[in-house]
N, C-alpha and C. Protein backbone atom coordinates (compact mmCIF):
# COMPACT_ATOMS: atom_id res chain seq x y z
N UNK A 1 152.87 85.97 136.86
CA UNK A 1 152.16 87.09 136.27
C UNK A 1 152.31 87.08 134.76
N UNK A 2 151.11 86.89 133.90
CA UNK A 2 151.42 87.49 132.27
C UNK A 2 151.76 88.52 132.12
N UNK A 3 152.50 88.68 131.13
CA UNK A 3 153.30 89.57 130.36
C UNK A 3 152.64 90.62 129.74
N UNK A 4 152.09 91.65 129.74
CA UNK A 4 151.12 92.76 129.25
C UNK A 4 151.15 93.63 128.33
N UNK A 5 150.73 93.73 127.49
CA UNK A 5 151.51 95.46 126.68
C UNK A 5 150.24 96.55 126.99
N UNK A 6 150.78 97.79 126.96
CA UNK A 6 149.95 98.56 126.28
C UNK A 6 149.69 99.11 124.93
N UNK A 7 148.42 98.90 124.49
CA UNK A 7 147.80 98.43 123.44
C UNK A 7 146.95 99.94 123.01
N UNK A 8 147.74 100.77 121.44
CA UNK A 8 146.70 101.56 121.12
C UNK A 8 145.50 101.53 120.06
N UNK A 9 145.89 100.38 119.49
CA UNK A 9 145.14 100.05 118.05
C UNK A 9 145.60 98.82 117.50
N UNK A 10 145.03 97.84 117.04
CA UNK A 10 145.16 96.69 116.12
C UNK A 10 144.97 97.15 114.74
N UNK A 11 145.30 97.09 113.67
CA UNK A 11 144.78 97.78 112.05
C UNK A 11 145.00 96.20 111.40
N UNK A 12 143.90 95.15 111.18
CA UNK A 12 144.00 93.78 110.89
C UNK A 12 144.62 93.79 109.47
N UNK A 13 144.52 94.57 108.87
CA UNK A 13 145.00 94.94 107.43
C UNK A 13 145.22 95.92 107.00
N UNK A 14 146.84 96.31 106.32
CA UNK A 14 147.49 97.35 105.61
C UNK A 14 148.61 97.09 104.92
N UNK A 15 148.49 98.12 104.21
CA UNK A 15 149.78 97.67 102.99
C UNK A 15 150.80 98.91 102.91
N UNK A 16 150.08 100.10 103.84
CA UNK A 16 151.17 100.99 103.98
C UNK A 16 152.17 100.93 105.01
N UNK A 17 152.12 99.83 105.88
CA UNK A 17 153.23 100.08 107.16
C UNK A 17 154.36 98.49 106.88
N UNK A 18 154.31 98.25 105.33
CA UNK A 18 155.77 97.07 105.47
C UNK A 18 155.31 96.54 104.32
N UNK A 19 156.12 95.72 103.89
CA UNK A 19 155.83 94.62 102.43
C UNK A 19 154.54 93.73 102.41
N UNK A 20 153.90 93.93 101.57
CA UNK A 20 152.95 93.08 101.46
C UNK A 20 151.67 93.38 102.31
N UNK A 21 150.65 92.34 102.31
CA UNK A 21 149.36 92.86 103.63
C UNK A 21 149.81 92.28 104.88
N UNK A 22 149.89 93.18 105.94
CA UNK A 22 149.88 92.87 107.53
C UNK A 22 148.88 93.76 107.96
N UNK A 23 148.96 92.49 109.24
CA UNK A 23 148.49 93.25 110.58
C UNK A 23 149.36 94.43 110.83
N UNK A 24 148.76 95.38 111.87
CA UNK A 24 149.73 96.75 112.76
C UNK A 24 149.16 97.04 113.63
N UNK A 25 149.94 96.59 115.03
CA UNK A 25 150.31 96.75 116.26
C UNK A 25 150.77 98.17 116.28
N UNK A 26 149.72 98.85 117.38
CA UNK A 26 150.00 100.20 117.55
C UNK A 26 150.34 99.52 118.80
N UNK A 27 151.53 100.47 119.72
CA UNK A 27 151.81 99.74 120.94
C UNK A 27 150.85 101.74 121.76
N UNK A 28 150.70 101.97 122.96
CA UNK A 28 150.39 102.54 123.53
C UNK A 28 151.68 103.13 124.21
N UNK A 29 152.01 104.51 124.52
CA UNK A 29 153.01 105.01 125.29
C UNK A 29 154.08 105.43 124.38
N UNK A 30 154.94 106.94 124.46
CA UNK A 30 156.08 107.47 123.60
C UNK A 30 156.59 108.33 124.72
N UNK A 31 157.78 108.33 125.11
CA UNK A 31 158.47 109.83 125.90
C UNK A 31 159.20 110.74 124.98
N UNK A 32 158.99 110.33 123.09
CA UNK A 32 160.20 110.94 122.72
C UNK A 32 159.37 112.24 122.29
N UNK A 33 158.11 111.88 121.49
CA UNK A 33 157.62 113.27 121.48
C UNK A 33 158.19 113.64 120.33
N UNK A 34 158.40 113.53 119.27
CA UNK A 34 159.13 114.09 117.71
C UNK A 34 157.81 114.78 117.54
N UNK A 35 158.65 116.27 117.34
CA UNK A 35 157.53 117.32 116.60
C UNK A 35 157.36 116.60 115.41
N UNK A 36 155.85 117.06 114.73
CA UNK A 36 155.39 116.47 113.71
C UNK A 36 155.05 115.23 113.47
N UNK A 37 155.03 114.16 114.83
CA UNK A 37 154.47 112.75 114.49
C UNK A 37 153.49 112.79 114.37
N UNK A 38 153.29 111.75 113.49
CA UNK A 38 151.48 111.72 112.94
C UNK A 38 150.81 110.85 114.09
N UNK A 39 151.02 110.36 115.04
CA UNK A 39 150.34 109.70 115.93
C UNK A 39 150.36 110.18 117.31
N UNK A 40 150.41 111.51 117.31
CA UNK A 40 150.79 111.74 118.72
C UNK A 40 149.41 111.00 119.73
N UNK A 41 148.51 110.66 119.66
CA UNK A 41 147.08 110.26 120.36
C UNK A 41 148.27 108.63 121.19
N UNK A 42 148.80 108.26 120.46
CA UNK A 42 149.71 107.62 121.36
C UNK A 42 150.90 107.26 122.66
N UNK A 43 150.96 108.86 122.18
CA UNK A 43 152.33 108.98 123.83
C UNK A 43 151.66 108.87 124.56
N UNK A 44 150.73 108.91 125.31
CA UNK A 44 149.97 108.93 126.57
C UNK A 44 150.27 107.49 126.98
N UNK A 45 151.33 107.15 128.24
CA UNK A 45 151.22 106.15 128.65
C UNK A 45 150.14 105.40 129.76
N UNK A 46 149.26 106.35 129.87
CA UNK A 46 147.99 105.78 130.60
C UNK A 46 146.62 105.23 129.41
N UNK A 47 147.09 105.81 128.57
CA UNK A 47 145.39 105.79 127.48
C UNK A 47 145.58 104.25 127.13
N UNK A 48 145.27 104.00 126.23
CA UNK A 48 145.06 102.41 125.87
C UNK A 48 144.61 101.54 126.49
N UNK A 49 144.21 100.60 125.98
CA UNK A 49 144.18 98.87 126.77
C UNK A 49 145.27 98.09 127.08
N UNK A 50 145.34 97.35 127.93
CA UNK A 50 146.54 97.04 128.84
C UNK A 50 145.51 95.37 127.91
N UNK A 51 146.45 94.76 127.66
CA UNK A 51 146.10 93.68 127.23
C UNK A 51 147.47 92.57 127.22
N UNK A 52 147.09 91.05 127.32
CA UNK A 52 147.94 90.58 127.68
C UNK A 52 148.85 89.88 126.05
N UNK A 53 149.92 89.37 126.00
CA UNK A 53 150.66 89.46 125.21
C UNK A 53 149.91 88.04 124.42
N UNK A 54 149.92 86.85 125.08
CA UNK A 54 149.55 86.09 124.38
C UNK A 54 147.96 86.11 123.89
N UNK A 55 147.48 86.71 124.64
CA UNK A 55 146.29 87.05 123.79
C UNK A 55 146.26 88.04 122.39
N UNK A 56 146.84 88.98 122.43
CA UNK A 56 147.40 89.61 121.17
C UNK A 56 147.91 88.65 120.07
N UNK A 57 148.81 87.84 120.79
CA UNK A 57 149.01 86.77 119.87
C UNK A 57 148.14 86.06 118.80
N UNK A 58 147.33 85.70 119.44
CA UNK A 58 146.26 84.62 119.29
C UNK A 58 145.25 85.65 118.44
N UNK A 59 145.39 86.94 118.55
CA UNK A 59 144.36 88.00 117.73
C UNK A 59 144.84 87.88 116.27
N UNK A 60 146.45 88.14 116.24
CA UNK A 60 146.82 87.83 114.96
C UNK A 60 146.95 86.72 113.79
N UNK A 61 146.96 85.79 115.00
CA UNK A 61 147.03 84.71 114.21
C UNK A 61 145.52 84.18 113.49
N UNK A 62 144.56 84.91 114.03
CA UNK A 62 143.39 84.60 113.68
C UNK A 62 143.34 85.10 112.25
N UNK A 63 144.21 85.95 111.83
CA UNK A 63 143.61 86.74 110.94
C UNK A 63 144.32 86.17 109.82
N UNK A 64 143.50 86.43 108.84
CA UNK A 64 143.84 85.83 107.58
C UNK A 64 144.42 86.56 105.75
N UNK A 65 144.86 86.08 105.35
CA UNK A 65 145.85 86.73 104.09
C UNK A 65 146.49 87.56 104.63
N UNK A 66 147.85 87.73 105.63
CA UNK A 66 148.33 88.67 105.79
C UNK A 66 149.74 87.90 106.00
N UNK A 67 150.65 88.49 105.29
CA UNK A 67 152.41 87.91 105.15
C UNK A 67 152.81 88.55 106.48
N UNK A 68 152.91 89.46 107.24
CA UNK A 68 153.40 89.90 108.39
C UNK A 68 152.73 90.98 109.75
N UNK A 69 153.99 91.13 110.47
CA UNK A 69 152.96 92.11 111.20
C UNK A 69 154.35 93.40 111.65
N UNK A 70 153.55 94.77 111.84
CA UNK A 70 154.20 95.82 111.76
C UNK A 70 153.83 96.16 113.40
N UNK A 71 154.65 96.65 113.72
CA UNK A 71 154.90 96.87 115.41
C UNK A 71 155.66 98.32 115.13
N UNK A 72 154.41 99.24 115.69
CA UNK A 72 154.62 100.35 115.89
C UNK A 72 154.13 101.40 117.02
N UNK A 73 154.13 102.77 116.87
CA UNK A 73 153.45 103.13 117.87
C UNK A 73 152.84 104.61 117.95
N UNK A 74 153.54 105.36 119.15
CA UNK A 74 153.72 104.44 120.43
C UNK A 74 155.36 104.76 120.38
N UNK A 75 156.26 104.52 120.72
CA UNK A 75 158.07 103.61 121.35
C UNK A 75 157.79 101.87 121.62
N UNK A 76 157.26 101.33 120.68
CA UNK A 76 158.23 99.78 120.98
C UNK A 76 158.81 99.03 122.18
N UNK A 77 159.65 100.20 122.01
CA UNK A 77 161.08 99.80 122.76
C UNK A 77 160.92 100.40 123.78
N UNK A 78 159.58 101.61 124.28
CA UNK A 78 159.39 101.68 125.70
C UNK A 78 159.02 100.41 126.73
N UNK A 79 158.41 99.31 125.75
CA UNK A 79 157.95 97.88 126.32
C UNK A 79 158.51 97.06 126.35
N UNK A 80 159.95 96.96 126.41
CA UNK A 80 160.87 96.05 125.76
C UNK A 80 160.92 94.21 126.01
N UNK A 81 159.97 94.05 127.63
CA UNK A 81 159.80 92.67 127.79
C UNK A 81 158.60 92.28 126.41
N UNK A 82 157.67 92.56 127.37
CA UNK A 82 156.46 93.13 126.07
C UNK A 82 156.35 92.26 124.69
N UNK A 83 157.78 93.39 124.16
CA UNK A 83 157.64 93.10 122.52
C UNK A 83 158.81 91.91 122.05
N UNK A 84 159.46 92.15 122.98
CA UNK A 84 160.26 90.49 123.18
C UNK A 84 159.04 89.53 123.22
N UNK A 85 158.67 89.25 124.32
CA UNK A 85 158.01 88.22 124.25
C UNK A 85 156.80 88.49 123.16
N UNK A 86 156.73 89.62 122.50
CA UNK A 86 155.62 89.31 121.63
C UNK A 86 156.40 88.63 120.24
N UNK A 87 157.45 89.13 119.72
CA UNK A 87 158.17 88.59 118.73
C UNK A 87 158.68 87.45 118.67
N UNK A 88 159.24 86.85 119.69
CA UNK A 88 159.37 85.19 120.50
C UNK A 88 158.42 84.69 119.96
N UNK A 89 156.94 84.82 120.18
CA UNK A 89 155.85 84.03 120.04
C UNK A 89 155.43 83.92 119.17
N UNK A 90 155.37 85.48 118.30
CA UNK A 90 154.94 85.68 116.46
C UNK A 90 156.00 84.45 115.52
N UNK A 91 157.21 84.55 115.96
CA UNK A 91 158.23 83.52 115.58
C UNK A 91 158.32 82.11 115.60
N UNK A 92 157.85 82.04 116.98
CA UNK A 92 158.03 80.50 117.15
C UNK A 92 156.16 79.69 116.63
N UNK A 93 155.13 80.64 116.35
CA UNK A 93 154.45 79.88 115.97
C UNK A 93 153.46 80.04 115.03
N UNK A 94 154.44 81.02 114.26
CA UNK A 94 154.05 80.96 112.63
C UNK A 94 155.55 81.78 111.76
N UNK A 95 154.97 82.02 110.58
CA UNK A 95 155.88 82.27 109.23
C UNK A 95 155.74 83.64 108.50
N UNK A 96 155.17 83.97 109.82
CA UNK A 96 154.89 85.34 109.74
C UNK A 96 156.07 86.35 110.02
N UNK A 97 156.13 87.90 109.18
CA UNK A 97 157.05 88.33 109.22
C UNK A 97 156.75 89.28 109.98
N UNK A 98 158.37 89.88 110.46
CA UNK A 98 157.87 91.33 111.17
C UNK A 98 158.64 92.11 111.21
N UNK A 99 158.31 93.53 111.83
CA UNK A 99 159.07 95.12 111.23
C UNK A 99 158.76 95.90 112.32
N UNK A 100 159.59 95.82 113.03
CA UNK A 100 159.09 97.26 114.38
C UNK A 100 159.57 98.80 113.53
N UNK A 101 158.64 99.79 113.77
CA UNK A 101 159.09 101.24 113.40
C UNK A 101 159.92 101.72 115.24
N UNK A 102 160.72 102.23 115.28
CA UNK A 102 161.36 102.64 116.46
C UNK A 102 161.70 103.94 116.16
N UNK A 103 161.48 105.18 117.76
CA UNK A 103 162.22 106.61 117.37
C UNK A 103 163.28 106.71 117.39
N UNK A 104 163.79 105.42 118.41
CA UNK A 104 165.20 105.17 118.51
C UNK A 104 166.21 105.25 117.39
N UNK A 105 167.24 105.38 117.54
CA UNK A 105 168.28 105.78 116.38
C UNK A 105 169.12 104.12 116.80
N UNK A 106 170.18 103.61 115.17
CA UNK A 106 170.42 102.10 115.98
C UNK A 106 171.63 102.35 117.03
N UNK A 107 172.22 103.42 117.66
CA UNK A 107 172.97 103.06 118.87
C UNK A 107 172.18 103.66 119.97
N UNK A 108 171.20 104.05 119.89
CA UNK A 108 170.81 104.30 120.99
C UNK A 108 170.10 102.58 121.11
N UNK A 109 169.94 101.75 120.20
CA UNK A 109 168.60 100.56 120.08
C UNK A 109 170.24 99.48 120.86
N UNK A 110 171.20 99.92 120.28
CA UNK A 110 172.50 99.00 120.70
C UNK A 110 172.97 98.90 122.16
N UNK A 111 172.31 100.07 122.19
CA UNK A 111 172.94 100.03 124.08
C UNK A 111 171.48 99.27 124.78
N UNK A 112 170.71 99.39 124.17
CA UNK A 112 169.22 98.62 125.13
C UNK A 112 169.72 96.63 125.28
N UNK A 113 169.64 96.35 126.41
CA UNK A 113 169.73 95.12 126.76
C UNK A 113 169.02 94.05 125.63
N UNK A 114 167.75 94.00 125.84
CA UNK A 114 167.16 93.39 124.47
C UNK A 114 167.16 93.46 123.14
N UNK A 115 168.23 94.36 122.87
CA UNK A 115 168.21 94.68 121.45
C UNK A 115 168.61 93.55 120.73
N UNK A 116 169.56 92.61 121.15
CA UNK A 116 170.47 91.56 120.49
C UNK A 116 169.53 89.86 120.35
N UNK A 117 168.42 90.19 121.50
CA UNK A 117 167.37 89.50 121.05
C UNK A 117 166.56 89.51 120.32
N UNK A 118 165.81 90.77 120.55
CA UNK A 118 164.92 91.60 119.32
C UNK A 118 165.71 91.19 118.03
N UNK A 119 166.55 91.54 117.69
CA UNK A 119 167.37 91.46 116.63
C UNK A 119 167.20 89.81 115.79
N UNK A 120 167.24 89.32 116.22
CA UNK A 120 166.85 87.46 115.95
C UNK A 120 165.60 87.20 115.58
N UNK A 121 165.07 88.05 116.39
CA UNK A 121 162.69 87.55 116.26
C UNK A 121 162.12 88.68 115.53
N UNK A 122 163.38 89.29 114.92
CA UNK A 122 162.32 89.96 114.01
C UNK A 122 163.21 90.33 112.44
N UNK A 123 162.40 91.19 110.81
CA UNK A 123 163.31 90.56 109.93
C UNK A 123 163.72 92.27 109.62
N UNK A 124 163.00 93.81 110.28
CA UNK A 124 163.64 94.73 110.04
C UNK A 124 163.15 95.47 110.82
N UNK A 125 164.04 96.71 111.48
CA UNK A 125 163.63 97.71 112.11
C UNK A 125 163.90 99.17 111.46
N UNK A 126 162.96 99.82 111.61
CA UNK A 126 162.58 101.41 111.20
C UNK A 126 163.55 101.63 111.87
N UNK A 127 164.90 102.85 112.46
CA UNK A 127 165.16 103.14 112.78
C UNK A 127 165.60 104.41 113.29
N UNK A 128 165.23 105.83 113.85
CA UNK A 128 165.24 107.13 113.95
C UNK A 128 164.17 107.50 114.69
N UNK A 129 164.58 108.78 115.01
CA UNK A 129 163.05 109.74 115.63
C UNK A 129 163.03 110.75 113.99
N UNK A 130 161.76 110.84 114.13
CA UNK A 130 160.93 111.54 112.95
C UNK A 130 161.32 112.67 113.10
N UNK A 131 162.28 113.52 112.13
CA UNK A 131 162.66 115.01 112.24
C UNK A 131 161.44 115.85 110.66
N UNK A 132 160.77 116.32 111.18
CA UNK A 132 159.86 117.50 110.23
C UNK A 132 160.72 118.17 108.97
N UNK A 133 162.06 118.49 109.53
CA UNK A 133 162.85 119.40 108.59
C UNK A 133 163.40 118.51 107.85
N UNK A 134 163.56 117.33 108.00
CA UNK A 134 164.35 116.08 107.03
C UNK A 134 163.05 115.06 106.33
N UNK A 135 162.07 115.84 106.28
CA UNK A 135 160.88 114.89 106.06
C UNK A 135 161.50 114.68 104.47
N UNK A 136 160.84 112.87 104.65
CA UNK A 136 161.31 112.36 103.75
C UNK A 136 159.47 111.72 102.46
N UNK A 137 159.16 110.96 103.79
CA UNK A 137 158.02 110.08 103.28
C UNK A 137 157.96 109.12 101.54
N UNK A 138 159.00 108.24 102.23
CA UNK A 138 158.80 107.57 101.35
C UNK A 138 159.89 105.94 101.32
N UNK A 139 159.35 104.97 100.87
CA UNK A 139 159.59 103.75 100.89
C UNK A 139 159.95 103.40 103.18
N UNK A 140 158.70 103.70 103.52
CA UNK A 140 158.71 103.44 105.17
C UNK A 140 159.64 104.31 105.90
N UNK A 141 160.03 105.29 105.24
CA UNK A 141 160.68 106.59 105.93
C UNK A 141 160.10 107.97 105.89
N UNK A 142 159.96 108.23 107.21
CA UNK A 142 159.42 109.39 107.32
C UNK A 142 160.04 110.18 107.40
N UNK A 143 161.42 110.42 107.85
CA UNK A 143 162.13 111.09 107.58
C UNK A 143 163.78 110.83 106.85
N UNK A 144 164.55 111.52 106.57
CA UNK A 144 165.88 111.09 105.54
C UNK A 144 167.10 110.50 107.09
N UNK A 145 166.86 111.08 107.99
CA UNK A 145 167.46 110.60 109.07
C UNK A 145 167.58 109.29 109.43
N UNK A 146 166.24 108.71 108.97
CA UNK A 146 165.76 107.27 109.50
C UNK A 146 166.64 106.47 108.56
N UNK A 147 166.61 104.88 109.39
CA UNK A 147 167.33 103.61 108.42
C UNK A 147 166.49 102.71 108.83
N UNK A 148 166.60 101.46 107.87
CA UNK A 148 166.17 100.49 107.94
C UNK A 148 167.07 99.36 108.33
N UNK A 149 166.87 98.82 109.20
CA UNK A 149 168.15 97.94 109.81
C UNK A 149 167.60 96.36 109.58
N UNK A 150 167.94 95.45 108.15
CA UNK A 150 167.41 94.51 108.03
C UNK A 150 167.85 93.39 108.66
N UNK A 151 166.93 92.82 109.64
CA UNK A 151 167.69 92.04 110.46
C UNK A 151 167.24 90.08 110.09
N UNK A 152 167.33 89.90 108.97
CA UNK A 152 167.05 88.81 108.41
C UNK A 152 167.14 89.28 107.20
N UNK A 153 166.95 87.40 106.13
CA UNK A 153 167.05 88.00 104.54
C UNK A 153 166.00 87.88 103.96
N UNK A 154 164.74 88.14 104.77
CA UNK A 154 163.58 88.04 104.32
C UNK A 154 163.31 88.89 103.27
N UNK A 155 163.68 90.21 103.46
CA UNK A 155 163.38 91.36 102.60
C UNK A 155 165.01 91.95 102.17
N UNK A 156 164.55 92.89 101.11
CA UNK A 156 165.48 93.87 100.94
C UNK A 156 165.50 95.10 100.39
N UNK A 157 166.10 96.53 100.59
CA UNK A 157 165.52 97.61 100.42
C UNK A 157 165.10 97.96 99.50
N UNK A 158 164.94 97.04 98.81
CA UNK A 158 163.90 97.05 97.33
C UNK A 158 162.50 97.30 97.60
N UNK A 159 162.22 96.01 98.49
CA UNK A 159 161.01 95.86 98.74
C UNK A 159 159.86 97.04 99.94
N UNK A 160 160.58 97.80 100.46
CA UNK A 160 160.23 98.59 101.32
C UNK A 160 160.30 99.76 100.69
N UNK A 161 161.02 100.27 99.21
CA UNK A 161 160.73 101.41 98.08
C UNK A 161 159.30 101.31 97.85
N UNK A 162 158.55 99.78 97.45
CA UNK A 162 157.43 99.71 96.72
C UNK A 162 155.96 99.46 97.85
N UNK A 163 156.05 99.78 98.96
CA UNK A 163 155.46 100.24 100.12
C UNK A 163 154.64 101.42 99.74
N UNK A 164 153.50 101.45 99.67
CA UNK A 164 152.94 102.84 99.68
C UNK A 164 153.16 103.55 101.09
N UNK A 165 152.89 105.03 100.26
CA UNK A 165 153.50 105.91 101.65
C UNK A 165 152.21 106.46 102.50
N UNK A 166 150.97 105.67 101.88
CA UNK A 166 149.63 106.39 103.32
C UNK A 166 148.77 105.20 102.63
N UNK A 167 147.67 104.97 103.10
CA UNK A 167 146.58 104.63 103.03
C UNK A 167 145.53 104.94 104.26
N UNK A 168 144.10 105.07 103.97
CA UNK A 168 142.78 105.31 104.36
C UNK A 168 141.83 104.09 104.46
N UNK A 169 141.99 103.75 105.83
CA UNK A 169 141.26 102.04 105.36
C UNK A 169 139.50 102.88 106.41
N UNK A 170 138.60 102.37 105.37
CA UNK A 170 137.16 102.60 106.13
C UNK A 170 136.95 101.13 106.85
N UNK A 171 136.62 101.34 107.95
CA UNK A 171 135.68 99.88 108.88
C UNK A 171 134.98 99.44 108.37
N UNK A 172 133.93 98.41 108.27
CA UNK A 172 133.27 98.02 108.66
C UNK A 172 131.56 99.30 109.03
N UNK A 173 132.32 98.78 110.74
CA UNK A 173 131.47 99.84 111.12
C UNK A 173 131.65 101.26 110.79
N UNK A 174 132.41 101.64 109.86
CA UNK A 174 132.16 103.53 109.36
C UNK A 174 133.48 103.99 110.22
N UNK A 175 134.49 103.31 110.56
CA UNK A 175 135.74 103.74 111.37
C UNK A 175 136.79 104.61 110.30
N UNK A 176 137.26 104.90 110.60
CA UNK A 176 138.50 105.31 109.22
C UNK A 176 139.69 105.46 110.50
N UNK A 177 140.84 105.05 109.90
CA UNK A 177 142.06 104.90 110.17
C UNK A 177 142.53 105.31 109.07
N UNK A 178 143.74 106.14 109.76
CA UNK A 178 144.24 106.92 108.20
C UNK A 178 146.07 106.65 109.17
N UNK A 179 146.57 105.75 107.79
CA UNK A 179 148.28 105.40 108.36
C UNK A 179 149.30 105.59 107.53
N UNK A 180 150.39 104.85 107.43
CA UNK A 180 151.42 105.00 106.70
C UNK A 180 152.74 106.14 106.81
N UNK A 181 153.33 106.49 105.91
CA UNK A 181 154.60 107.82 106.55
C UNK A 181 154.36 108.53 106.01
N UNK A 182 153.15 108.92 105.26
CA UNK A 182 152.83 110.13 104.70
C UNK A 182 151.44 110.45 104.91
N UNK A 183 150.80 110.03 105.91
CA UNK A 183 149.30 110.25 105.93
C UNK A 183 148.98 111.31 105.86
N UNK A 184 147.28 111.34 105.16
CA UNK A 184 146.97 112.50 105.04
C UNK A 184 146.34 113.04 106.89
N UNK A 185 146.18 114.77 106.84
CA UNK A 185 146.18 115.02 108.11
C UNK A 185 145.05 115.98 107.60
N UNK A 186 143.84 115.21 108.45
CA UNK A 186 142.48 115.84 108.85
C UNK A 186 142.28 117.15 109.37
């Protein structure tokens, strides 16, 4: 059987969710529910496309001028084969970087079985649930609670200061996606 995620959004290009231009992997599904997330259209673990992992793969790699990819959501770490095997694959067959945002706090991410793998295939993780009263928004923190847990020496918390904190990307077709840790709210 392939390996599947649920899938809420692809964003082929942004500069507000990590260093430099990436892709962003919205994953589909959240149980944590943080008052004040800007994405709640994501907890729903039935909504999305169920799509298979290496095909996701193969979406990103298509795409072009982009230094990494941002894996967010959604909970991540509700998918944990999933995004293993999606980071395995982003790794082993390109030079591409990557950054999961998680609500998880890092001992709750320490006690998860895959964490110590995750930890290897990817170069930083967001770490916290989004608290409203500690709102922070700024350099990929949404709130002052959150850390950044750099798990390679790709980057350093330099580089995640000079992150803008929202952007408004228009489609193509007339779409607007509005992201980042400070988005504006319609």
């Amino acid at each position: 059987m392939e390996t599947v995620l649920r899938l809420h959004e692809i964003v082929p290009l942004t500069f507000a969710n990590g260093p430099g231009a990436r892709a962003c992997i919205w994953v589909q599904g959240c149980s944590l529910a943080c008052p004040g997330c800007f994405n709640p259209q994501t907890h729903d673990f039935s909504a999305g496309d169920v799509r298979r992992v290496d095909w996701l793969v193969d979406q990103v790699l298509a795409l072009k001028g982009i230094e990494g990819v941002t894996i967010s959501g959604g909970e991540p770490f509700q998918q944990p084969e999933a995004i293993l095997l999606l980071l395995k694959l982003l790794r082993s067959r390109s030079e591409l970087s990557t950054i999961i945002f998680s609500g998880f706090d890092k001992s709750e991410l320490e006690r998860m079985a895959c964490f110590e793998e995750v930890k290897v295939n990817v170069d930083a993780i967001i770490a916290g649930r989004y608290r409203e009263e500690q709102r922070l928004a700024s350099g990929l923190l949404g709130s002052a609670n959150q850390e950044i847990l750099l798990c390679s020496d790709r980057y350093c918390l330099d580089d995640f200061i000079a992150v803008p904190p929202a952007e408004v990307i228009i489609g193509a077709d007339g779409s607007i996606t509005i992201s980042g840790v400070d988005p504006l709210r319609l």
